[in-house]
PDB file of N, CA and C in Angstrom:
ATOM      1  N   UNK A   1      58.057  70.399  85.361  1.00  0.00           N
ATOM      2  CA  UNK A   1      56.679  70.006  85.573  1.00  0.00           C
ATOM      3  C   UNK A   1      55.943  69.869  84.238  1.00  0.00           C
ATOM      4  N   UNK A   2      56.330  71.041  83.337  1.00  0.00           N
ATOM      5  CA  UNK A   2      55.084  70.556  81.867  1.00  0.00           C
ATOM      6  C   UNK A   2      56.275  69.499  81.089  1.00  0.00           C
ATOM      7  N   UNK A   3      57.044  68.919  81.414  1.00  0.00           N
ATOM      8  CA  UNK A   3      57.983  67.465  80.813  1.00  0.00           C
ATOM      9  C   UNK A   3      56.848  66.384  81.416  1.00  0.00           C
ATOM     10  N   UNK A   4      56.581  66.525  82.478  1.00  0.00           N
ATOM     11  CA  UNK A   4      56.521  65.676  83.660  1.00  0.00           C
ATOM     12  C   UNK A   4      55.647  64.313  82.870  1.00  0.00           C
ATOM     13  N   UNK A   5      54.416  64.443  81.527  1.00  0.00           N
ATOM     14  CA  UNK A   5      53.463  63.751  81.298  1.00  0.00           C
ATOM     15  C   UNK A   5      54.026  63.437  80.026  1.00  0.00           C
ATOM     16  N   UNK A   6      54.821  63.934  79.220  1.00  0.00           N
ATOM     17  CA  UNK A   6      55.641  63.346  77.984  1.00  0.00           C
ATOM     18  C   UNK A   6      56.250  62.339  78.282  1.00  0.00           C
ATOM     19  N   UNK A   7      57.042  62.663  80.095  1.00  0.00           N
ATOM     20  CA  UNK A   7      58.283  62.241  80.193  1.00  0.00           C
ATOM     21  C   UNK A   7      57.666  60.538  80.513  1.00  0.00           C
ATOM     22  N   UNK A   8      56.569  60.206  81.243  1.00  0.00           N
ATOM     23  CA  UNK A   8      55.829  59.638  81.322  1.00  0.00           C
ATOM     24  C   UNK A   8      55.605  58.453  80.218  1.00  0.00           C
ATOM     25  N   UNK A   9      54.797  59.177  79.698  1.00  0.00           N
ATOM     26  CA  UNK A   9      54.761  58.413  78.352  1.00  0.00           C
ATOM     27  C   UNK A   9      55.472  57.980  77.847  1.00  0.00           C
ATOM     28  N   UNK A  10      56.340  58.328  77.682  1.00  0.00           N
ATOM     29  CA  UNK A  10      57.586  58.471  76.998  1.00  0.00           C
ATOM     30  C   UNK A  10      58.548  56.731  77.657  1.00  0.00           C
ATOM     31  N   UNK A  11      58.563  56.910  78.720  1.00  0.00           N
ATOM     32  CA  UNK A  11      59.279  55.899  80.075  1.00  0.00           C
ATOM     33  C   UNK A  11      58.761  54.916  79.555  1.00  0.00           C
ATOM     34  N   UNK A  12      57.299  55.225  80.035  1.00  0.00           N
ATOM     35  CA  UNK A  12      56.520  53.908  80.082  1.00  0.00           C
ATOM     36  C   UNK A  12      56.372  53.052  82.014  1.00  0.00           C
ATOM     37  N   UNK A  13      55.406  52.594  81.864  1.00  0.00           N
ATOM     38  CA  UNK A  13      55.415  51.985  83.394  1.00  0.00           C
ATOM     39  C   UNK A  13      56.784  51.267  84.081  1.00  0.00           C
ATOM     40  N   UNK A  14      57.493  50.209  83.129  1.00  0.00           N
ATOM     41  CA  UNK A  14      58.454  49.988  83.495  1.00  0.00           C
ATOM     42  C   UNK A  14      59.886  50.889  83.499  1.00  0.00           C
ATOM     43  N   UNK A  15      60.200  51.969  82.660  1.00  0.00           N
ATOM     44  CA  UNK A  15      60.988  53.089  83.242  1.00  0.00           C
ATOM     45  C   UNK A  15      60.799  53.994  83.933  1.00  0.00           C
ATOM     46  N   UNK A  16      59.250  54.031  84.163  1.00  0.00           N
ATOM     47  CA  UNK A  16      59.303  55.035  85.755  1.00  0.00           C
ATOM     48  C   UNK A  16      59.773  53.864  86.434  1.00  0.00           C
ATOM     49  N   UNK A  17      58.845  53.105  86.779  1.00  0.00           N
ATOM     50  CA  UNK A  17      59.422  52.169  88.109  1.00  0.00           C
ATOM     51  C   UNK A  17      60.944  52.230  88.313  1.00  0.00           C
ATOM     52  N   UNK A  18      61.786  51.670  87.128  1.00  0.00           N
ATOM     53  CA  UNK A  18      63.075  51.956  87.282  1.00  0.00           C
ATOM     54  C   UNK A  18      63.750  53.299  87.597  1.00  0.00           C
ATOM     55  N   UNK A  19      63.109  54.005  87.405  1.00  0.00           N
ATOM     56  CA  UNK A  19      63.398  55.475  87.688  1.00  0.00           C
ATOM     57  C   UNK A  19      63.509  55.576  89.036  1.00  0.00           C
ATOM     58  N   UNK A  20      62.131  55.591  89.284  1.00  0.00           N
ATOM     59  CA  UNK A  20      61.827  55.713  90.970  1.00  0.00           C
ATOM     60  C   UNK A  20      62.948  54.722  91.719  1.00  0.00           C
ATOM     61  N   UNK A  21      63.400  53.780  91.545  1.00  0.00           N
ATOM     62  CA  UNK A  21      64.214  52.428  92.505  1.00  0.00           C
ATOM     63  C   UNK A  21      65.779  53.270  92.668  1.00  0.00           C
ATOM     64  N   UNK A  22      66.107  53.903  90.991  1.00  0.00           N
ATOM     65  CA  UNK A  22      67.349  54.797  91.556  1.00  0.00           C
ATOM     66  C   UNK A  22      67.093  55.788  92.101  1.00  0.00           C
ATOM     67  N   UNK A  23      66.492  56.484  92.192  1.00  0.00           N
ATOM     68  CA  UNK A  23      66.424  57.829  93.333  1.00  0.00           C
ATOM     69  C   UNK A  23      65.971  57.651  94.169  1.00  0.00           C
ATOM     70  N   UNK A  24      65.368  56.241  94.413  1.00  0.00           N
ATOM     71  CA  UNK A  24      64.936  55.809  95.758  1.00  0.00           C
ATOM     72  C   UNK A  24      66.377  55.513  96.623  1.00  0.00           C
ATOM     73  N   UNK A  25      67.208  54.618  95.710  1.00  0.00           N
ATOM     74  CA  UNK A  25      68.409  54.136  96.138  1.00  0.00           C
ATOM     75  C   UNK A  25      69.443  55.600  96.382  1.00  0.00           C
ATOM     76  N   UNK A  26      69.408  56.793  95.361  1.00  0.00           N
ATOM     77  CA  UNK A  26      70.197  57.887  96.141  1.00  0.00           C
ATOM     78  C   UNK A  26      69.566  58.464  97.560  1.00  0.00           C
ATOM     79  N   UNK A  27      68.810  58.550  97.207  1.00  0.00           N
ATOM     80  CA  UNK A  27      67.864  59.102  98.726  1.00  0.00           C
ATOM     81  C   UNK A  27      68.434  57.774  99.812  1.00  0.00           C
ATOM     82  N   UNK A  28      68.129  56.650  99.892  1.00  0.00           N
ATOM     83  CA  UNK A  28      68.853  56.090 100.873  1.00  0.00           C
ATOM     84  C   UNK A  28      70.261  56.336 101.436  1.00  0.00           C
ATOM     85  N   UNK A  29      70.854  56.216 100.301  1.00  0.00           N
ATOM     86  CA  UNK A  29      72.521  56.384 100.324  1.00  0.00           C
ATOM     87  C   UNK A  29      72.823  57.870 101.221  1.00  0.00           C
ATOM     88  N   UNK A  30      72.294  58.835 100.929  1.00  0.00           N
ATOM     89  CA  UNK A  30      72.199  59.879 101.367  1.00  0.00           C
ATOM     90  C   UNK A  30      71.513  60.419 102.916  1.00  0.00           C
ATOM     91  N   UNK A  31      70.866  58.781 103.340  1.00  0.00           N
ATOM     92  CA  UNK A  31      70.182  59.199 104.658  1.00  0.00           C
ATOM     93  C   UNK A  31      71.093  58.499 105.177  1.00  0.00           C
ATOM     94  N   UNK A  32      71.972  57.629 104.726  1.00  0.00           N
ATOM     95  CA  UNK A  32      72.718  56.103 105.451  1.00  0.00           C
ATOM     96  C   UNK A  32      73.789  57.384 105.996  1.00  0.00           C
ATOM     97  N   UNK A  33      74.285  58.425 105.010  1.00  0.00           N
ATOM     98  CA  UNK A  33      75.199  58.942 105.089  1.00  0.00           C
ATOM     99  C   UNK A  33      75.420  60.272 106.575  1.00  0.00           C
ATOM    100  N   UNK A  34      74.179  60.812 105.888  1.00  0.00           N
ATOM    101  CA  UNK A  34      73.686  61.936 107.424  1.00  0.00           C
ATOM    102  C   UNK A  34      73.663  61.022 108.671  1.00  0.00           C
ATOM    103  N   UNK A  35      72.747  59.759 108.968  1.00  0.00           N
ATOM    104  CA  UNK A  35      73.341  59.197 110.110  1.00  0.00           C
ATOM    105  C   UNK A  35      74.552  58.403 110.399  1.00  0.00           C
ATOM    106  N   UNK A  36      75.330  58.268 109.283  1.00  0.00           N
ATOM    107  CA  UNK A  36      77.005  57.639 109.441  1.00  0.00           C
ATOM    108  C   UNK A  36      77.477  59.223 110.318  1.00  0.00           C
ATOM    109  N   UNK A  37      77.257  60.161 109.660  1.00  0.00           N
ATOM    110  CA  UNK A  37      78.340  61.319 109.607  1.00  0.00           C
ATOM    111  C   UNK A  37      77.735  61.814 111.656  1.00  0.00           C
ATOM    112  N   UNK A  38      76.506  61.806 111.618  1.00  0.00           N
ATOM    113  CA  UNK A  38      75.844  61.972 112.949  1.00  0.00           C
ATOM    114  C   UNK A  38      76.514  61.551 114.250  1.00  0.00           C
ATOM    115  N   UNK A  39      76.066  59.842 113.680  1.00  0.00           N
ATOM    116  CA  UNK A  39      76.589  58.857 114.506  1.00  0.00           C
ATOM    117  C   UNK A  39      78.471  59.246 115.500  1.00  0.00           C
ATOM    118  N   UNK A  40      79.452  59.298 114.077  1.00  0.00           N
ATOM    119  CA  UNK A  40      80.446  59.485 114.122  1.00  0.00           C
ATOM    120  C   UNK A  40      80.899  60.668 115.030  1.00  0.00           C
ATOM    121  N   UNK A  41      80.169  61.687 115.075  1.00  0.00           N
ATOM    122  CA  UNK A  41      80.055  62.895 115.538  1.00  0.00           C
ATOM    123  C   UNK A  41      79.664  62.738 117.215  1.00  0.00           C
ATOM    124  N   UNK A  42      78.662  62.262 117.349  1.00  0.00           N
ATOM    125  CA  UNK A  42      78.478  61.716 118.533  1.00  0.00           C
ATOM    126  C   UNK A  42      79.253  61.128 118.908  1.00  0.00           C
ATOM    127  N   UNK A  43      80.081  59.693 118.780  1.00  0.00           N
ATOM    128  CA  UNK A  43      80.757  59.193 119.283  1.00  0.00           C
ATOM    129  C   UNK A  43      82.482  59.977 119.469  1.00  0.00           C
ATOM    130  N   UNK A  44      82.760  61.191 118.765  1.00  0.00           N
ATOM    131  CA  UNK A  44      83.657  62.050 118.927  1.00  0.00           C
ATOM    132  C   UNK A  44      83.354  62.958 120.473  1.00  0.00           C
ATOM    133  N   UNK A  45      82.503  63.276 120.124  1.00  0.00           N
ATOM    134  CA  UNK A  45      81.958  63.984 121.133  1.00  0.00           C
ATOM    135  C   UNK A  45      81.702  63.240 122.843  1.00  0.00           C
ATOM    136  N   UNK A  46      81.469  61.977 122.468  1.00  0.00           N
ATOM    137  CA  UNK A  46      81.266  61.618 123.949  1.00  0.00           C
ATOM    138  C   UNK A  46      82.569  60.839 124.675  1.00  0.00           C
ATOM    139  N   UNK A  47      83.142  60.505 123.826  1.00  0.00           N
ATOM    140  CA  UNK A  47      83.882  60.183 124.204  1.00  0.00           C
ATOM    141  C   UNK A  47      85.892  60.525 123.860  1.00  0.00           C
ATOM    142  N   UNK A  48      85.885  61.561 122.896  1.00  0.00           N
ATOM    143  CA  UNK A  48      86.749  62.365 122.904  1.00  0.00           C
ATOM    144  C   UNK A  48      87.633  61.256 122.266  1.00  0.00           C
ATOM    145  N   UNK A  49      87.214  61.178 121.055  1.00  0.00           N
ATOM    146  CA  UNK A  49      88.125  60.144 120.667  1.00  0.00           C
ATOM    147  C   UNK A  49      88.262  61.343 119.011  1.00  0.00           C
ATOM    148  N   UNK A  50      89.655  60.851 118.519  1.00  0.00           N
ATOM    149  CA  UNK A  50      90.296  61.609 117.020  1.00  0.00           C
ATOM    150  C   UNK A  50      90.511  60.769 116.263  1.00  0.00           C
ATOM    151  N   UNK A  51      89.410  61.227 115.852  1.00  0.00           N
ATOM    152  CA  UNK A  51      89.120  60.425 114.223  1.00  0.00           C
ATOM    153  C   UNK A  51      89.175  61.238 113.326  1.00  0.00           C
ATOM    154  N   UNK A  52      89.715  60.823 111.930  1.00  0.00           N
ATOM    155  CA  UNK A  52      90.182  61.454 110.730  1.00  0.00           C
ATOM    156  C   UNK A  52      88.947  61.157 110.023  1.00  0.00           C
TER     157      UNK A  52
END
């Protein structure tokens, strides 16, 4: 947190932005993933199928 206004400055408007787009993009990847893994789970479950 006391980086947080160097780090800023430092970036500049166009490397936050870029900043923010990749951890925007892990945070997606990471929600795509909890409902892949969900999904998969469910469909084990309802229908009793063995998947690796």
């Amino acid at each position: 947190m006391s980086l947080g206004e160097p780090l800023i400055r430092k970036l500049g408007k166009n490397g936050v932005g870029a900043l923010n787009r990749v951890f925007g993009f892990f945070i997606l990847a990471i929600g795509v993933r909890f409902i892949a893994d969900g999904s998969i789970s469910l469909l084990k479950e309802a229908f009793h199928i063995q998947i690796k």
